[in-house]
Protein backbone atom coordinates (compact mmCIF):
# COMPACT_ATOMS: atom_id res chain seq x y z
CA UNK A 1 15.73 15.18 42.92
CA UNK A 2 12.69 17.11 41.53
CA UNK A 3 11.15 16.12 38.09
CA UNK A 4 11.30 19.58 36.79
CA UNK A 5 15.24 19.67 37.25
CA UNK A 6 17.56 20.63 34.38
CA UNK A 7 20.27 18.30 32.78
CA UNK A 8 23.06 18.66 30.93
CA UNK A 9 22.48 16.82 27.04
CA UNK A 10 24.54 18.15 24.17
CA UNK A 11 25.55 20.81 25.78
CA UNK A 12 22.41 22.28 26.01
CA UNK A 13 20.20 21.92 29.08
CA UNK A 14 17.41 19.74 29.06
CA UNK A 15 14.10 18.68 31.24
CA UNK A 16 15.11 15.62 33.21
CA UNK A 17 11.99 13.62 30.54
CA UNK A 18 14.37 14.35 27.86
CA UNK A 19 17.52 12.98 29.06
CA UNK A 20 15.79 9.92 30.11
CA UNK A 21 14.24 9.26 26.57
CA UNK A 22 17.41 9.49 24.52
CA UNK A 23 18.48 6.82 24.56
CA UNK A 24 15.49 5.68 22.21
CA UNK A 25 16.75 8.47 19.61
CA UNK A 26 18.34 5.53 18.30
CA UNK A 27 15.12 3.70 16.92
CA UNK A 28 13.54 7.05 15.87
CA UNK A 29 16.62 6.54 13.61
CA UNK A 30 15.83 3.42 13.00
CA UNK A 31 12.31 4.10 11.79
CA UNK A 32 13.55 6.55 9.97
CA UNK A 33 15.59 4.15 8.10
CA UNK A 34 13.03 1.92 7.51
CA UNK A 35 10.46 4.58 6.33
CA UNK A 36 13.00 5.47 3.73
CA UNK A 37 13.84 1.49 3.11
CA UNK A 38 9.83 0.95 2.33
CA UNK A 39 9.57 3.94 0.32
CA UNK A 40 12.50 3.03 -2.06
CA UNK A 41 10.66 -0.30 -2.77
CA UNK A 42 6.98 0.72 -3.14
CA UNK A 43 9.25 2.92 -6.06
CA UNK A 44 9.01 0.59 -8.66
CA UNK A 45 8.48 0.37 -12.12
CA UNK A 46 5.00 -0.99 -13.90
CA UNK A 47 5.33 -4.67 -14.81
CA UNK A 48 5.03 -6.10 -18.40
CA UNK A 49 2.66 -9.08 -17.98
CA UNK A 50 3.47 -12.24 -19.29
CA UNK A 51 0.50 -13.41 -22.33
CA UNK A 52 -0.83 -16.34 -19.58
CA UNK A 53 -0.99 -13.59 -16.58
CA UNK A 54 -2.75 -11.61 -19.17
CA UNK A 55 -5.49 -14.13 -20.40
CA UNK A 56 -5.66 -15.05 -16.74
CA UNK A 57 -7.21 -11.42 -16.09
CA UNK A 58 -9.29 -11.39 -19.44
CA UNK A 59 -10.97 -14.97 -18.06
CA UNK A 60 -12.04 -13.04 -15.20
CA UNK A 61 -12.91 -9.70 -16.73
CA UNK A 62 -15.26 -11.64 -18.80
CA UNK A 63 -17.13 -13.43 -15.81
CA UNK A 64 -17.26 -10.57 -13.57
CA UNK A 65 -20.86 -10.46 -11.64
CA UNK A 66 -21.60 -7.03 -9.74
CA UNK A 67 -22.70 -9.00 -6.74
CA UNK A 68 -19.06 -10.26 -5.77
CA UNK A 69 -15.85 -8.86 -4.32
CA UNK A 70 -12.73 -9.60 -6.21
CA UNK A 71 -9.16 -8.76 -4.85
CA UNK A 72 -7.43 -5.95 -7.40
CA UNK A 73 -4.11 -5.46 -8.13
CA UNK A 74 -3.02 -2.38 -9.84
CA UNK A 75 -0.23 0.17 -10.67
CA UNK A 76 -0.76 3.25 -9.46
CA UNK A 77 1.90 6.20 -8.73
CA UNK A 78 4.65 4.14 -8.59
CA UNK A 79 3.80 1.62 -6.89
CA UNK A 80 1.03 -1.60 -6.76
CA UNK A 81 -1.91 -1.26 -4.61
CA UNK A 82 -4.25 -4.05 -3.69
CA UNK A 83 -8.08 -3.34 -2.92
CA UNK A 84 -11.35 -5.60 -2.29
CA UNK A 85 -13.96 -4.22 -4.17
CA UNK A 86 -17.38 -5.02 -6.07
CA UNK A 87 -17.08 -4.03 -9.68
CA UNK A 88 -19.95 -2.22 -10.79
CA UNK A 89 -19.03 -1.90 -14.96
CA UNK A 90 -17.00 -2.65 -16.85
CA UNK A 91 -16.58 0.21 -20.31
CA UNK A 92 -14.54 1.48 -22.49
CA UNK A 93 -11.46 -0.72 -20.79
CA UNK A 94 -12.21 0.05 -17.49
CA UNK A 95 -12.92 -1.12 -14.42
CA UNK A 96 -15.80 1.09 -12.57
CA UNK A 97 -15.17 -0.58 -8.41
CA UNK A 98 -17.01 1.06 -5.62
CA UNK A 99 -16.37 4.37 -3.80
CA UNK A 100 -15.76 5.84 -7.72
CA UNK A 101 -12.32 4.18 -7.86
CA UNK A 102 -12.00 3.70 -12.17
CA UNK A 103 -8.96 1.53 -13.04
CA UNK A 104 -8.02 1.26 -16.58
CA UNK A 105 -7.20 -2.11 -18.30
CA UNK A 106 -3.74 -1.70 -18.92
CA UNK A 107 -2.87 -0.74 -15.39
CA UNK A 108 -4.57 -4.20 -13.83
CA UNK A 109 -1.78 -6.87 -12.66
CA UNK A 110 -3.90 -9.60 -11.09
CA UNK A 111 -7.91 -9.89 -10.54
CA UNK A 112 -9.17 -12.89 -8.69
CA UNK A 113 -13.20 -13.23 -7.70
CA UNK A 114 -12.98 -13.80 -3.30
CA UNK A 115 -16.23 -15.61 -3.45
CA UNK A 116 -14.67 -18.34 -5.38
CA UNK A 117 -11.51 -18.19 -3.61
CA UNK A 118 -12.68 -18.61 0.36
CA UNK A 119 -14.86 -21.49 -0.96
């Protein structure tokens, strides 16, 4: 048999590669399902924070020091997203974190300081 040979897969013909791989259409499926299954939960709606979670993030809002990372939660689009950044200000209810990322107050849902964490 030559590599280049034809092959008959839903009625159409086919390159011998193709016929071989189909079987893994399955799990392209499969993905597929699982794209749409993540998708569907990063969907969510913006959390109402409790007063403790709340005064929890004010305690560290008011001790932040430029020269530490701190792991940020936030709502954004949709969905929470989690960065390690240095804050560099904080004004007018804002967090100003490196590469010009500004997150405002109300969209925070946890702040811890790294530094103090990994020790």
């Amino acid at each position: 048999m030559h590599e280049n040979e034809l092959f008959l897969l839903n009625k159409k013909l086919q390159p011998k590669g193709v016929v071989k791989w189909s079987p893994f259409d399955a799990l392209d499926r499969f993905n597929k399902s699982i794209k749409e299954y993540d998708e569907s939960l990063s969907n969510t709606d913006m959390i109402t924070l409790s007063d403790e979670k709340a005064q929890e993030i004010n305690l560290v809002l008011s001790n932040i020091k430029s020269d530490q990372i701190y792991e940020i939660k936030y709502y954004n689009n949709s969905s929470y997203i989690t960065i390690d950044s240095h804050i560099k200000k904080i004004e007018n209810n804002q967090l100003f974190c490196n590469n010009d990322l500004i997150i405002k107050f109300d969209l925070l849902y946890s702040i811890r300081n790294k530094n103090e964490y990994n020790q």
